[in-house]
N, C-alpha and C. Protein backbone atom coordinates (compact mmCIF):
# COMPACT_ATOMS: atom_id res chain seq x y z
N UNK A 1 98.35 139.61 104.26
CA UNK A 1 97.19 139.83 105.08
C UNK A 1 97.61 140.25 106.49
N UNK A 2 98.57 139.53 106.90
CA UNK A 2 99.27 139.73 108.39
C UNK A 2 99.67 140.96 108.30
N UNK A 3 100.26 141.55 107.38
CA UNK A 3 100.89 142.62 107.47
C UNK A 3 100.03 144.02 107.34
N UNK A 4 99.23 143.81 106.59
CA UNK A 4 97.92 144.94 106.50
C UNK A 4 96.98 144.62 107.55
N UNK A 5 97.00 143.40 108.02
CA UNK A 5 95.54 143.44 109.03
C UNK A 5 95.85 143.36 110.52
N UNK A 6 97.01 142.81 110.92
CA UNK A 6 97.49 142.16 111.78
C UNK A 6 98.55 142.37 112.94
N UNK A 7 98.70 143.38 112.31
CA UNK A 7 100.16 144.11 113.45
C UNK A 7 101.50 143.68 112.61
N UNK A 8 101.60 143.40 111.22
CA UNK A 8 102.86 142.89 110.47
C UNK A 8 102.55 141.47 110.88
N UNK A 9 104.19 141.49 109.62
CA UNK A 9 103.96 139.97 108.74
C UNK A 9 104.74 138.59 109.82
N UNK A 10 105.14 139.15 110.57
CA UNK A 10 105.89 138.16 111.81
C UNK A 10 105.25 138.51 113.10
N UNK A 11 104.15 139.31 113.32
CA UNK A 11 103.34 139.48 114.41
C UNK A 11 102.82 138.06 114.91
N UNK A 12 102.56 137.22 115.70
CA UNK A 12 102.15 136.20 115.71
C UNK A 12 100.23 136.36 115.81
N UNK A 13 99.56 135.67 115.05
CA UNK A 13 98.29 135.51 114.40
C UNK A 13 97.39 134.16 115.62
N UNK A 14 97.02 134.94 116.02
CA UNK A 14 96.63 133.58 116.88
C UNK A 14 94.76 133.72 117.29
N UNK A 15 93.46 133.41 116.93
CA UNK A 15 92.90 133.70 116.65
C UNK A 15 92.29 133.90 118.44
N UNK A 16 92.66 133.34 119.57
CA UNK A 16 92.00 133.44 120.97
C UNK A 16 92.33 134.29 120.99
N UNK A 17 93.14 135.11 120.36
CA UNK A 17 93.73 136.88 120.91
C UNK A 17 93.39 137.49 120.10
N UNK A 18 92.31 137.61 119.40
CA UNK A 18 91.40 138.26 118.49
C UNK A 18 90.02 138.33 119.11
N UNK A 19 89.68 139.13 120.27
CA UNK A 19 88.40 139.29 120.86
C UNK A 19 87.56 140.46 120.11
N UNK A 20 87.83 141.25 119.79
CA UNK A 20 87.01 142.35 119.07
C UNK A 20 87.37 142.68 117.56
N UNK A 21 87.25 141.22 116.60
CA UNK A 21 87.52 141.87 115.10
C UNK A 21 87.15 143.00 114.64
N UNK A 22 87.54 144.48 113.78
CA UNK A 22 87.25 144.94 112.94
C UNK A 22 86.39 144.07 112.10
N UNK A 23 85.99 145.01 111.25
CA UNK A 23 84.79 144.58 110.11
C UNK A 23 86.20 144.38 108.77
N UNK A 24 86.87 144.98 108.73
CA UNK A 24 87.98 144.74 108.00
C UNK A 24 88.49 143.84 108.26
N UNK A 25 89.41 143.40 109.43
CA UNK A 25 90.19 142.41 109.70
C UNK A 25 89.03 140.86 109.22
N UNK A 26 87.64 140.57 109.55
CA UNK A 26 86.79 139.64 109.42
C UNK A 26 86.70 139.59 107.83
N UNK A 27 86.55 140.58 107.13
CA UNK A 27 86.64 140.38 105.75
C UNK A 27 88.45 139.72 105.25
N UNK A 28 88.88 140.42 105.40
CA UNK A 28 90.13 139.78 105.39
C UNK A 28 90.21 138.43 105.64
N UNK A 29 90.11 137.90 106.54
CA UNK A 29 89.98 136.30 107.09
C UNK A 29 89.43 135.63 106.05
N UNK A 30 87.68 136.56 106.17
CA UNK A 30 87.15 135.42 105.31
C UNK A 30 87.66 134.94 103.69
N UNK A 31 88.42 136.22 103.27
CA UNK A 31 88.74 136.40 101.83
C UNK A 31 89.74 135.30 101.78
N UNK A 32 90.75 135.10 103.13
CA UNK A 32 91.36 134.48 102.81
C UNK A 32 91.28 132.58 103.16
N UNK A 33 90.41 132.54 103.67
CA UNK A 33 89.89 131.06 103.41
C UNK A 33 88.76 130.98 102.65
N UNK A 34 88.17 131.55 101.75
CA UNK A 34 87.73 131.55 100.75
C UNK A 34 88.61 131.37 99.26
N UNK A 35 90.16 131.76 99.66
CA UNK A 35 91.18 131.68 98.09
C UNK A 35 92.07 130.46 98.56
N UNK A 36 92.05 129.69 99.66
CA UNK A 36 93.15 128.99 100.17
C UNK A 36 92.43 127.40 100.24
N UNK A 37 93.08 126.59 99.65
CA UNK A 37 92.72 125.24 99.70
C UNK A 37 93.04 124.66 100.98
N UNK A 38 92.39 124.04 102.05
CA UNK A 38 92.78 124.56 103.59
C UNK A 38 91.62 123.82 104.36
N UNK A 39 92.10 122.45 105.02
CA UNK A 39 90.87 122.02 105.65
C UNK A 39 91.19 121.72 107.04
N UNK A 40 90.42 121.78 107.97
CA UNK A 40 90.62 121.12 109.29
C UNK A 40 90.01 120.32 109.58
N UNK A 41 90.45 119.02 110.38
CA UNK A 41 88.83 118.01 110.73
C UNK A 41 89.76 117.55 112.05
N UNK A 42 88.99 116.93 112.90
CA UNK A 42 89.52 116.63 113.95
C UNK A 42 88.41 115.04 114.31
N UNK A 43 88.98 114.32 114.94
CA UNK A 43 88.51 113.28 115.67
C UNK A 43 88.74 113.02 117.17
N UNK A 44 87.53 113.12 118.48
CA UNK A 44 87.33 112.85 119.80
C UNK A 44 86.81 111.83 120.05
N UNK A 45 87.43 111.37 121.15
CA UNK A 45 87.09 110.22 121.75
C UNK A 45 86.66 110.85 123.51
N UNK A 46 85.19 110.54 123.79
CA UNK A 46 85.17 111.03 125.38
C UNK A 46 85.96 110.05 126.34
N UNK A 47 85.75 110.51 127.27
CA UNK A 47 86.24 109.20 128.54
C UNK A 47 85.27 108.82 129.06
N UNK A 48 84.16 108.96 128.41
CA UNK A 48 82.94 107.65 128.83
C UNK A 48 82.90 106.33 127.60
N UNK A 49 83.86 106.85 126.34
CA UNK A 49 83.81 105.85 125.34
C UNK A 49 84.50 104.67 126.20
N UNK A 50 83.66 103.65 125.32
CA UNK A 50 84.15 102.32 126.20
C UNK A 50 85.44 101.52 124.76
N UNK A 51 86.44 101.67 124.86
CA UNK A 51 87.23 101.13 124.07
C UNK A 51 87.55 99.67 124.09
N UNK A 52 87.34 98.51 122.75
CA UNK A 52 87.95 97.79 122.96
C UNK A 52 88.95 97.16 124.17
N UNK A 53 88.86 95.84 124.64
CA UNK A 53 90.56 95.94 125.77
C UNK A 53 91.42 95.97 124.93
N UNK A 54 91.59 95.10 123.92
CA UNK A 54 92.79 94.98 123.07
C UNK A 54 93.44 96.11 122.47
N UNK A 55 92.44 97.46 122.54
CA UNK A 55 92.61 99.02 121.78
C UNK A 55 93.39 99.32 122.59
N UNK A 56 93.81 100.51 122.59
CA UNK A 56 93.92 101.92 123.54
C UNK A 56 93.44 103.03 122.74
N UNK A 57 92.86 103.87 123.52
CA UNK A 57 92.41 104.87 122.77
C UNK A 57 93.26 106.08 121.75
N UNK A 58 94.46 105.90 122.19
CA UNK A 58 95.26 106.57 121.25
C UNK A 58 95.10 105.64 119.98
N UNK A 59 95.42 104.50 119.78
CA UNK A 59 94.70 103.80 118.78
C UNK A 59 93.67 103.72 117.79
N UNK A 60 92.83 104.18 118.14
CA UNK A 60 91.26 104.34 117.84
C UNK A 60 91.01 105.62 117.42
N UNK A 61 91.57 106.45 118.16
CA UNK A 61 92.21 108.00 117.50
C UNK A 61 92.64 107.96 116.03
N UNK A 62 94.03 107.54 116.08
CA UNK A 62 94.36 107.78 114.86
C UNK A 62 94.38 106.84 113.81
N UNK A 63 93.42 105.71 114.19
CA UNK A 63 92.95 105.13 113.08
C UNK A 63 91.61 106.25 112.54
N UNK A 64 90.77 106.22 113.36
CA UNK A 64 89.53 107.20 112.60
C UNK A 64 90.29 108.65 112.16
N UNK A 65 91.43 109.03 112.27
CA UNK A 65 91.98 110.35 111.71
C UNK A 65 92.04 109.74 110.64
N UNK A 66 93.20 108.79 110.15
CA UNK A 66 93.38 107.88 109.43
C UNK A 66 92.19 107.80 108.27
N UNK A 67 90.90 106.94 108.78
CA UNK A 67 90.00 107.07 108.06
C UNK A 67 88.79 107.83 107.32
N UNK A 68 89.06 108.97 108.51
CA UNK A 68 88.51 110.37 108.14
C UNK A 68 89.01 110.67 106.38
N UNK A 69 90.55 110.86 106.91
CA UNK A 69 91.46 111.00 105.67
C UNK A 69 90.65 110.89 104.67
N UNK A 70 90.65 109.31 104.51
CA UNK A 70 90.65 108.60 103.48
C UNK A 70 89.03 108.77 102.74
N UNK A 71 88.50 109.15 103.46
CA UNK A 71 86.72 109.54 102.98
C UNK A 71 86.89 110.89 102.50
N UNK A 72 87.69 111.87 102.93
CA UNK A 72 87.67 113.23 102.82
C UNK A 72 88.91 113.35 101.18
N UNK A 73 89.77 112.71 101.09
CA UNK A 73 90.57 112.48 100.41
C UNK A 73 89.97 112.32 98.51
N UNK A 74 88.68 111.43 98.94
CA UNK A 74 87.99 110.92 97.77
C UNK A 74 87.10 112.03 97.15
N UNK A 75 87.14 112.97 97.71
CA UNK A 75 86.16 114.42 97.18
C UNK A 75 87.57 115.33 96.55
N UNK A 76 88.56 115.14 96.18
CA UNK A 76 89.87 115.98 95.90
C UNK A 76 89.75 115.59 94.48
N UNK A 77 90.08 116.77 93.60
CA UNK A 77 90.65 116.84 92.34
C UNK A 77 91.93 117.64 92.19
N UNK A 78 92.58 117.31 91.82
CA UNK A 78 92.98 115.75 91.79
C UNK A 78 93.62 114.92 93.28
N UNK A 79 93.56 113.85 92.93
CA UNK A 79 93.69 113.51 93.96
C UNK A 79 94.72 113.12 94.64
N UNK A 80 95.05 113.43 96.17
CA UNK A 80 96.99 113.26 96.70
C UNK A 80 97.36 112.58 96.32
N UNK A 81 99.24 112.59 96.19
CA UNK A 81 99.94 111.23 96.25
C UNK A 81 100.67 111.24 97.26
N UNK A 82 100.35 112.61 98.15
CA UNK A 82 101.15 112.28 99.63
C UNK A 82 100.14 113.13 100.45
N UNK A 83 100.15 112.87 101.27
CA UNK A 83 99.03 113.75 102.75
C UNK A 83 100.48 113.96 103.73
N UNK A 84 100.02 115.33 103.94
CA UNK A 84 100.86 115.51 105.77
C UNK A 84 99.68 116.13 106.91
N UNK A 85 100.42 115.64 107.92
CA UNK A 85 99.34 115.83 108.96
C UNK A 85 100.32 116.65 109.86
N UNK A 86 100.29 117.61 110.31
CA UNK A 86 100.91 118.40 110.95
C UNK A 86 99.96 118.62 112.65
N UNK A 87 100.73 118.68 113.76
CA UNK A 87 100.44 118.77 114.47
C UNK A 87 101.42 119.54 115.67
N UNK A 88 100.61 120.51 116.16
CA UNK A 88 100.90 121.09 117.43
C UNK A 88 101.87 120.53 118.99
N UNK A 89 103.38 120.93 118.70
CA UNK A 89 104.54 120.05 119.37
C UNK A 89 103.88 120.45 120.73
N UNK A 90 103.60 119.45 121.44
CA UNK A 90 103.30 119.44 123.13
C UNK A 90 103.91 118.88 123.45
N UNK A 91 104.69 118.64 125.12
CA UNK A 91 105.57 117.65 125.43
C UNK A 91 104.44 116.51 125.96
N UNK A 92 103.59 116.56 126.28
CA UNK A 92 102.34 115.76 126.73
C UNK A 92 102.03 115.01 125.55
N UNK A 93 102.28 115.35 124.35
CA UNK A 93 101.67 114.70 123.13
C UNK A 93 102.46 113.91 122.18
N UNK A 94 103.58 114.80 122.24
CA UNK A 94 104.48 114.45 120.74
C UNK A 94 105.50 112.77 120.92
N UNK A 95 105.32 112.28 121.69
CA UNK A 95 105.61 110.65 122.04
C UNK A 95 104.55 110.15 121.68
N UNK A 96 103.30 110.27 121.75
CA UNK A 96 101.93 109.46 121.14
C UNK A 96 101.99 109.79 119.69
N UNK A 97 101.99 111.08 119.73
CA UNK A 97 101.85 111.03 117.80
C UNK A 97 103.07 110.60 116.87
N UNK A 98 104.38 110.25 117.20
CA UNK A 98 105.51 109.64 116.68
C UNK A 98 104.85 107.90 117.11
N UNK A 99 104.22 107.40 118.38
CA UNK A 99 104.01 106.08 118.21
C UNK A 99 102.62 105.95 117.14
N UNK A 100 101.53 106.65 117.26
CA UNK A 100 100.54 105.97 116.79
C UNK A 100 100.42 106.73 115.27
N UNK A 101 100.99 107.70 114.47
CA UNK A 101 101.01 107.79 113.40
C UNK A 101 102.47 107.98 112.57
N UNK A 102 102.93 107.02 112.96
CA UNK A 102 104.15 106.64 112.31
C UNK A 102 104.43 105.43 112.14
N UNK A 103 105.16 104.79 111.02
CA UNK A 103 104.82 105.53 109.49
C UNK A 103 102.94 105.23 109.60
N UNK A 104 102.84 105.57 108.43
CA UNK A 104 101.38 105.64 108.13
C UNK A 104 101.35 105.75 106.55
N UNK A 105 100.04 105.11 106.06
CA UNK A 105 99.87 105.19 104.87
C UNK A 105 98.38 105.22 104.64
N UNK A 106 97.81 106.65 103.81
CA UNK A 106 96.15 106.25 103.52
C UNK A 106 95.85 105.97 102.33
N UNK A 107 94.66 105.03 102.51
CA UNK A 107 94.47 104.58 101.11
C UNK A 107 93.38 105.40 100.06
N UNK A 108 93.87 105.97 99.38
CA UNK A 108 92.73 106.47 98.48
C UNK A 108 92.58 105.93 97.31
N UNK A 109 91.33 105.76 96.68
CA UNK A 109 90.96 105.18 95.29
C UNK A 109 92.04 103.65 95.31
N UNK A 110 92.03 103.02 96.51
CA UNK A 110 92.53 101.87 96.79
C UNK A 110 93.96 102.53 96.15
N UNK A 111 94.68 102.89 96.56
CA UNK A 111 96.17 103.53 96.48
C UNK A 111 96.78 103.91 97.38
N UNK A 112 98.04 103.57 98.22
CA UNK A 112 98.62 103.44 99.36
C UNK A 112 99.24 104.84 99.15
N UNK A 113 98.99 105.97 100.15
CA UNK A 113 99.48 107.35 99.75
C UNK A 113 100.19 107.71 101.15
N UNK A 114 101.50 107.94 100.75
CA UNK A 114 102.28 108.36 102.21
C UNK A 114 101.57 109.25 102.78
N UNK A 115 101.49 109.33 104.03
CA UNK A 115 101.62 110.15 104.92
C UNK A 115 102.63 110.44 106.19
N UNK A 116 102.93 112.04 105.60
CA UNK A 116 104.24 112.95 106.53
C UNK A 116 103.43 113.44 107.77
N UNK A 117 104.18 113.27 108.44
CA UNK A 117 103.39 113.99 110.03
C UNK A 117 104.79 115.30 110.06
N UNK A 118 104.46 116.60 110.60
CA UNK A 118 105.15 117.26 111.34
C UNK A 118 105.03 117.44 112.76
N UNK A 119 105.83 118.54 113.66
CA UNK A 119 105.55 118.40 114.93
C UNK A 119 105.92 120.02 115.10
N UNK A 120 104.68 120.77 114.82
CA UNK A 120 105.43 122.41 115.10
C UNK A 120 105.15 123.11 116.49
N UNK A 121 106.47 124.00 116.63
CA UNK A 121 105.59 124.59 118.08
C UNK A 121 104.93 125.70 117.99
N UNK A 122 103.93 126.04 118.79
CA UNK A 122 103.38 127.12 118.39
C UNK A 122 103.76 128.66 118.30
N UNK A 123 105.01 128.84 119.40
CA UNK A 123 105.55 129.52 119.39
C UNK A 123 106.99 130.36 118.18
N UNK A 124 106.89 129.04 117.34
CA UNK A 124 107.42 129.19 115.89
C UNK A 124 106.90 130.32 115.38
N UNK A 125 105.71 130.51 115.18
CA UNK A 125 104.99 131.42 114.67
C UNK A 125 104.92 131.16 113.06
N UNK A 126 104.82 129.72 112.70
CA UNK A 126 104.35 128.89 111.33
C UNK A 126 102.98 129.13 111.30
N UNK A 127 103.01 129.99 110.05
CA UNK A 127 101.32 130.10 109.40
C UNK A 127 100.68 128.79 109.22
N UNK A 128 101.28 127.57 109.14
CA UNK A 128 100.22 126.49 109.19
C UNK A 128 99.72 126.23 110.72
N UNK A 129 100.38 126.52 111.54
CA UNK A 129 99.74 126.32 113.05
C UNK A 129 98.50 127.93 113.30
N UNK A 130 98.86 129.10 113.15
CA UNK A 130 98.27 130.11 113.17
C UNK A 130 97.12 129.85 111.94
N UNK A 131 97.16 129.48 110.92
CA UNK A 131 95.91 129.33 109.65
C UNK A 131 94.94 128.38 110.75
N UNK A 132 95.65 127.25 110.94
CA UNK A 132 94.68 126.26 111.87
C UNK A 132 93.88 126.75 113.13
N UNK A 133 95.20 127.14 114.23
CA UNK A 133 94.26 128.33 115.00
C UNK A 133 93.17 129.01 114.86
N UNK A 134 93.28 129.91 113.83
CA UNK A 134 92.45 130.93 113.69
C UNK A 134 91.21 129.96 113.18
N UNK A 135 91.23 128.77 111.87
CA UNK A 135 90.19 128.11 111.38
C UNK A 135 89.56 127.79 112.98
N UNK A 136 90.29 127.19 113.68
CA UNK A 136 89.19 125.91 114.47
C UNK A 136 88.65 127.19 115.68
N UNK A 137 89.22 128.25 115.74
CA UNK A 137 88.53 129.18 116.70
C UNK A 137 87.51 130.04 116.35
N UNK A 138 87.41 130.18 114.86
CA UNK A 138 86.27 130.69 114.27
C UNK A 138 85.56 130.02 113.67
N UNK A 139 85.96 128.35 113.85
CA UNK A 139 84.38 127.41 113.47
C UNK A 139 83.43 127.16 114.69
């Protein structure tokens, strides 16, 4: 798709630098999260939420990621025996997400299912960071 729609197959795909789709390039997209098993969900916390004292909000974060999971998990056929959660390497970030989702385990159909975290940069130019991009900028 990168390579026919995109400027080639190592062009980097990044969907904020897509201001004026073709009618082609948009069919393309859609075709291809229409054939790709491929979800995004995200969980916010404002800074007017009043957190627990005993919490911290990084806490509370990735427990409801955590439990998102595990609700979203139960609609799968078949269903995981491992989840990865991949996330966008920031130097601002990637010390919180090694403390608060590591290790980790979700439970589905009451079954303790690993979960792998990665840490990619964006500048890699990994189609799972660019697929995500492009999803959460065109939802």
């Amino acid at each position: 798709m990168k390579s026919e729609h995109f400027g080639g197959e190592n062009a980097p795909l990044h969907a904020s630098d897509l201001r004026h789709p073709s009618a082609q390039q948009l069919a393309a997209l859609s075709e291809f999260f229409k054939m790709q098993e491929f979800g995004r969900f995200a969980v916010t916390l404002t800074s007017a939420a009043k957190v627990p004292k005993h919490l911290t909000s990084h806490s509370v974060i990735s427990a409801s990621i955590k439990k998102r999971w595990e609700e979203l998990a139960t609609r799968m056929n078949p269903m995981p025996t491992e989840v990865a959660f991949i996330f966008e390497a920031l130097e601002r970030t990637d010390e919180l997400i090694q403390n608060y989702f590591s290790p980790t385990f979700v439970n589905i159909a009451q079954n303790a299912v690993p979960v792998h975290y990665g840490l990619l940069n964006k500048s890699s130019g990994d189609p799972t960071l660019e697929i995500a991009d492009c999803w959460a900028t065109s939802s």
